[in-house]
Protein backbone atom coordinates (compact mmCIF):
# COMPACT_ATOMS: atom_id res chain seq x y z
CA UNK A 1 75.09 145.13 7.18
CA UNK A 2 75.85 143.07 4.45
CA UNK A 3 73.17 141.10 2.69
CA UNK A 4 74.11 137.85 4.47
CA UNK A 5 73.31 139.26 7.94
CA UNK A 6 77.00 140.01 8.80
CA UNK A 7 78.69 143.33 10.00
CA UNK A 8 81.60 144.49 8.23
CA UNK A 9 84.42 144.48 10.91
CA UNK A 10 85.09 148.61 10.24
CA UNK A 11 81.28 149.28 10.95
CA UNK A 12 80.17 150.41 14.49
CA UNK A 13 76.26 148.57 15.41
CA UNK A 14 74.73 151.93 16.92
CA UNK A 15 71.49 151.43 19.22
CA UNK A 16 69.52 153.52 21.15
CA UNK A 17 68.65 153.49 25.14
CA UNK A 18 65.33 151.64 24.51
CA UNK A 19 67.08 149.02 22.54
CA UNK A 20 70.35 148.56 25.21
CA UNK A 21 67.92 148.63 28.05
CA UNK A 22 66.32 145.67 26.72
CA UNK A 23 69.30 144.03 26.35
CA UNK A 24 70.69 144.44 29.46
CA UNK A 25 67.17 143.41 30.96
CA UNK A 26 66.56 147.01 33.04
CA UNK A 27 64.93 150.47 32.59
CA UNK A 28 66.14 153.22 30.53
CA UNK A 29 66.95 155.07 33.18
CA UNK A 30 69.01 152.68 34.40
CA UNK A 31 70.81 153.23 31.49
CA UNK A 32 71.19 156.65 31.57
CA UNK A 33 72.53 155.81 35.13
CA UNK A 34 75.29 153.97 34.15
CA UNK A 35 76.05 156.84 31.97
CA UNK A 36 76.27 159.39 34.63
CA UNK A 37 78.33 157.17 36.40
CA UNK A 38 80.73 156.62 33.49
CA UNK A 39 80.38 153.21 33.20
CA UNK A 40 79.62 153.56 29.55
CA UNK A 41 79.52 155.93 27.06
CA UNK A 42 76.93 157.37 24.42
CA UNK A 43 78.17 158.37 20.90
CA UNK A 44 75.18 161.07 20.63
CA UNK A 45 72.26 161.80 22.71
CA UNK A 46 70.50 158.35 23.39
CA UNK A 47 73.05 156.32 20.52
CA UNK A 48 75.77 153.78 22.35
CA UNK A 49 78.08 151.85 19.88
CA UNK A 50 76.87 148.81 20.97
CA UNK A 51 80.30 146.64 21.27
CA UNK A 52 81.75 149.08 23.41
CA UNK A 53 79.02 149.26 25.64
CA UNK A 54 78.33 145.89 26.20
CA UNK A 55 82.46 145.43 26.82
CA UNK A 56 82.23 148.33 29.13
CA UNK A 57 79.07 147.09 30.91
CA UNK A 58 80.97 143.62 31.58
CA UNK A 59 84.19 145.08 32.76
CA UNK A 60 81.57 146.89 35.04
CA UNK A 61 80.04 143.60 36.18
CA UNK A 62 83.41 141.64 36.57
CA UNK A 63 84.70 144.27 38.88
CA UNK A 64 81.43 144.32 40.96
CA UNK A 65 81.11 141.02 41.30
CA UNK A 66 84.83 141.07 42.20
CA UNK A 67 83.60 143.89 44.84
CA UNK A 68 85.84 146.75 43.16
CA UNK A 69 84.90 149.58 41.55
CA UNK A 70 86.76 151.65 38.79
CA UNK A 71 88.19 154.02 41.26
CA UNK A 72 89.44 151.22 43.57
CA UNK A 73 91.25 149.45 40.38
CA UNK A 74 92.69 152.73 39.41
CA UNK A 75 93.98 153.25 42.78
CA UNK A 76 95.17 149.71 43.46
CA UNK A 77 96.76 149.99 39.75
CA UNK A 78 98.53 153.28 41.18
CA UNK A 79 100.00 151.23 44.71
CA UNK A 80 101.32 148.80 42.60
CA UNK A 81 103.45 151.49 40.41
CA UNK A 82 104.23 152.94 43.93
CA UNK A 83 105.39 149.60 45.07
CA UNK A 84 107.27 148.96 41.83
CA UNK A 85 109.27 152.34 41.88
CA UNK A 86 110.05 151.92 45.67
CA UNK A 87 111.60 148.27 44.90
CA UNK A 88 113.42 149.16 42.39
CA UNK A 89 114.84 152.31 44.47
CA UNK A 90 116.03 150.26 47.38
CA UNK A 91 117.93 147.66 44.46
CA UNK A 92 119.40 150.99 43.05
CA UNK A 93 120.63 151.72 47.01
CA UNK A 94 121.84 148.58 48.18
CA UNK A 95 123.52 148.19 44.67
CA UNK A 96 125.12 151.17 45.26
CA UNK A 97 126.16 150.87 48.77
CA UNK A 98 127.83 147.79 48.16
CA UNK A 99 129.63 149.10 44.59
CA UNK A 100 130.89 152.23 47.99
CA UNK A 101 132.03 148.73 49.62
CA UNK A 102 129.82 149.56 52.41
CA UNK A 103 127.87 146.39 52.91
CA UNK A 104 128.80 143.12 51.95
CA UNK A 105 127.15 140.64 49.64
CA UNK A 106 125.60 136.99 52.08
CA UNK A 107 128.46 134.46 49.90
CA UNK A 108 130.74 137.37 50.44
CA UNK A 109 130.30 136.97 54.36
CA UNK A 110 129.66 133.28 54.42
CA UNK A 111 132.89 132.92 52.30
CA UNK A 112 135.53 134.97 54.50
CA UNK A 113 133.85 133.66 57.80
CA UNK A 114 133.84 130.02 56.70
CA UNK A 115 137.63 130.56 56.04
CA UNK A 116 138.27 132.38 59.24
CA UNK A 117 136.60 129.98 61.22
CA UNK A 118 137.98 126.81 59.67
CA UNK A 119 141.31 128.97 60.75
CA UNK A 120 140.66 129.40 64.25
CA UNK A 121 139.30 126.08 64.56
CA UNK A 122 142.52 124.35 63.14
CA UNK A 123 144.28 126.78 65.75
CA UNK A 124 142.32 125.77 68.78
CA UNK A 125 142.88 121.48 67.58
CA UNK A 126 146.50 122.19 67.51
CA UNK A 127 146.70 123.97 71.08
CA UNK A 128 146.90 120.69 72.61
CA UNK A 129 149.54 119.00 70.76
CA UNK A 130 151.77 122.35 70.61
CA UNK A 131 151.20 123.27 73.92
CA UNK A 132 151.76 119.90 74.97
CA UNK A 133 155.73 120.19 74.35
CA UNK A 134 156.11 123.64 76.25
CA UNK A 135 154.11 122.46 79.55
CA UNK A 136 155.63 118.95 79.56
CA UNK A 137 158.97 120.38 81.17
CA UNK A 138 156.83 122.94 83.57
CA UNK A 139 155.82 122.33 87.15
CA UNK A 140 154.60 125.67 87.96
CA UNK A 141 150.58 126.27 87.39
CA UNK A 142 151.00 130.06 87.05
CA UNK A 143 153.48 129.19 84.38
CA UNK A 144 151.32 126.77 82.72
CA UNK A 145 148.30 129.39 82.82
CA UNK A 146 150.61 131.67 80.99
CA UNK A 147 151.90 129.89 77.97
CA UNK A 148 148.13 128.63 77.41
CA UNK A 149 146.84 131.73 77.75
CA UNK A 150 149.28 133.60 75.33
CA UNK A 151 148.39 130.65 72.30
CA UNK A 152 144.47 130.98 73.10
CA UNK A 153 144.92 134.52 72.55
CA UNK A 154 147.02 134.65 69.84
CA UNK A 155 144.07 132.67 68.18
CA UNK A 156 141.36 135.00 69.12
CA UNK A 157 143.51 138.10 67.90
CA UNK A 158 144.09 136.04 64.07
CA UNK A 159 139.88 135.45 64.53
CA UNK A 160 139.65 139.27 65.71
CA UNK A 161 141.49 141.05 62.56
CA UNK A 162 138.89 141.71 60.47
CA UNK A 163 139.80 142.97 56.92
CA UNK A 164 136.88 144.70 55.00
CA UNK A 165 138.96 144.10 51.81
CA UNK A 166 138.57 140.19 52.70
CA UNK A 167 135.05 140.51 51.76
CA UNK A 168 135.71 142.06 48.24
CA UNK A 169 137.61 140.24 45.66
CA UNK A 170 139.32 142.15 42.63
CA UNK A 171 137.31 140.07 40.09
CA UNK A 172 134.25 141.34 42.13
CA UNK A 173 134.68 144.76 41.74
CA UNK A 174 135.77 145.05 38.30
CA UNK A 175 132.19 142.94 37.37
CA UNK A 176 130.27 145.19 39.62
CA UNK A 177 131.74 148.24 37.81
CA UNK A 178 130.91 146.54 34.38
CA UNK A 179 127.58 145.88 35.58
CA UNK A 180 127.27 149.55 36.18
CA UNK A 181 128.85 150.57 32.94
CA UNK A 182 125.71 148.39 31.05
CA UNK A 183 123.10 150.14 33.10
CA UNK A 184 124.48 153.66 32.24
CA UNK A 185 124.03 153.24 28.23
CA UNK A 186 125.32 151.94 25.04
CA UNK A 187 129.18 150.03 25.33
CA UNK A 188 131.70 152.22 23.71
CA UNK A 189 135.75 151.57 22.63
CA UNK A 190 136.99 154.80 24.37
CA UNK A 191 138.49 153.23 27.26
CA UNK A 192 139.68 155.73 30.61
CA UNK A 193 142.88 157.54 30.83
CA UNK A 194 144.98 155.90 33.22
């Protein structure tokens, strides 16, 4: 210490058991308790560098009064890597199974089936008006059946042919496959032999 009552930042305060006991208000076995249990340390036999003590001793008491002990952190810290890793496996899958164009991104579908069914739907309006000039001239029911049959299904086959390259535009792909390119490493100017 200096001569104005101050520690120098570089100097450890070193106390003994009697003197931490105190301060912590219990026995010095109590102290040597917490050492056992490694909730602090000693620097010799009986010495404890006092700041890290009392920082360890309050870690100690925010976790207890917290109900967790040390081991319970650690292994709580350790689910949360687990839980990390496993995310950012499934991101790596689904990233990949849609780069293998086998799933489809949710604006990809909405897109194609908004379109498709604004199609069918513009179909099934018009049956009446373009069905009306064919059954005007017809008499027969069986007749009738027929020709509405044939346009009803001739808009459920257009709703029915489902093209998986709908879902994937050109401009899609090629920023997927940059996207890749970025995660693999540094950009480079050798482009691929075509």
């Amino acid at each position: 210490m200096s001569s104005t009552g101050k520690t120098k930042l570089d100097e450890r305060t070193i106390v003994n058991t009697k003197a931490l006991a105190k301060m912590f208000n219990m026995t010095e076995r109590n102290v040597r308790y917490l050492v056992e249990e490694g909730i602090i340390a000693r620097v010799n036999h009986g010495r404890y560098d006092l700041i890290d003590t009392v920082s360890r001793y309050i870690t100690f008491l925010k976790m207890s009064n917290d109900g967790l002990d040390e081991p319970k952190v650690q292994e709580s810290l350790e689910y949360e890597k687990w839980l990390h890793e496993k995310a950012k496996r499934e991101k790596a899958e689904i990233e990949l199974a849609h780069l293998k164009k086998e799933m489809h991104k949710a604006d990809e579908v909405e897109k194609v089936l908004n379109h498709m069914l604004a199609s069918f739907r513009s179909k099934m309006l018009s049956l009446p008006s373009k069905a009306a000039l064919f059954l005007s001239s017809k008499d027969d029911p069986k007749e009738i059946e027929a020709l509405l049959e044939r346009d009803i299904y001739e808009a459920l086959a257009e709703l029915a042919d489902y093209e998986p390259t709908l879902f994937f535009e050109e401009d899609d792909v090629e920023a997927d496959l940059d996207m890749v390119g970025e995660e693999d490493g540094p950009e480079t100017d050798i482009e691929p032999i075509s």
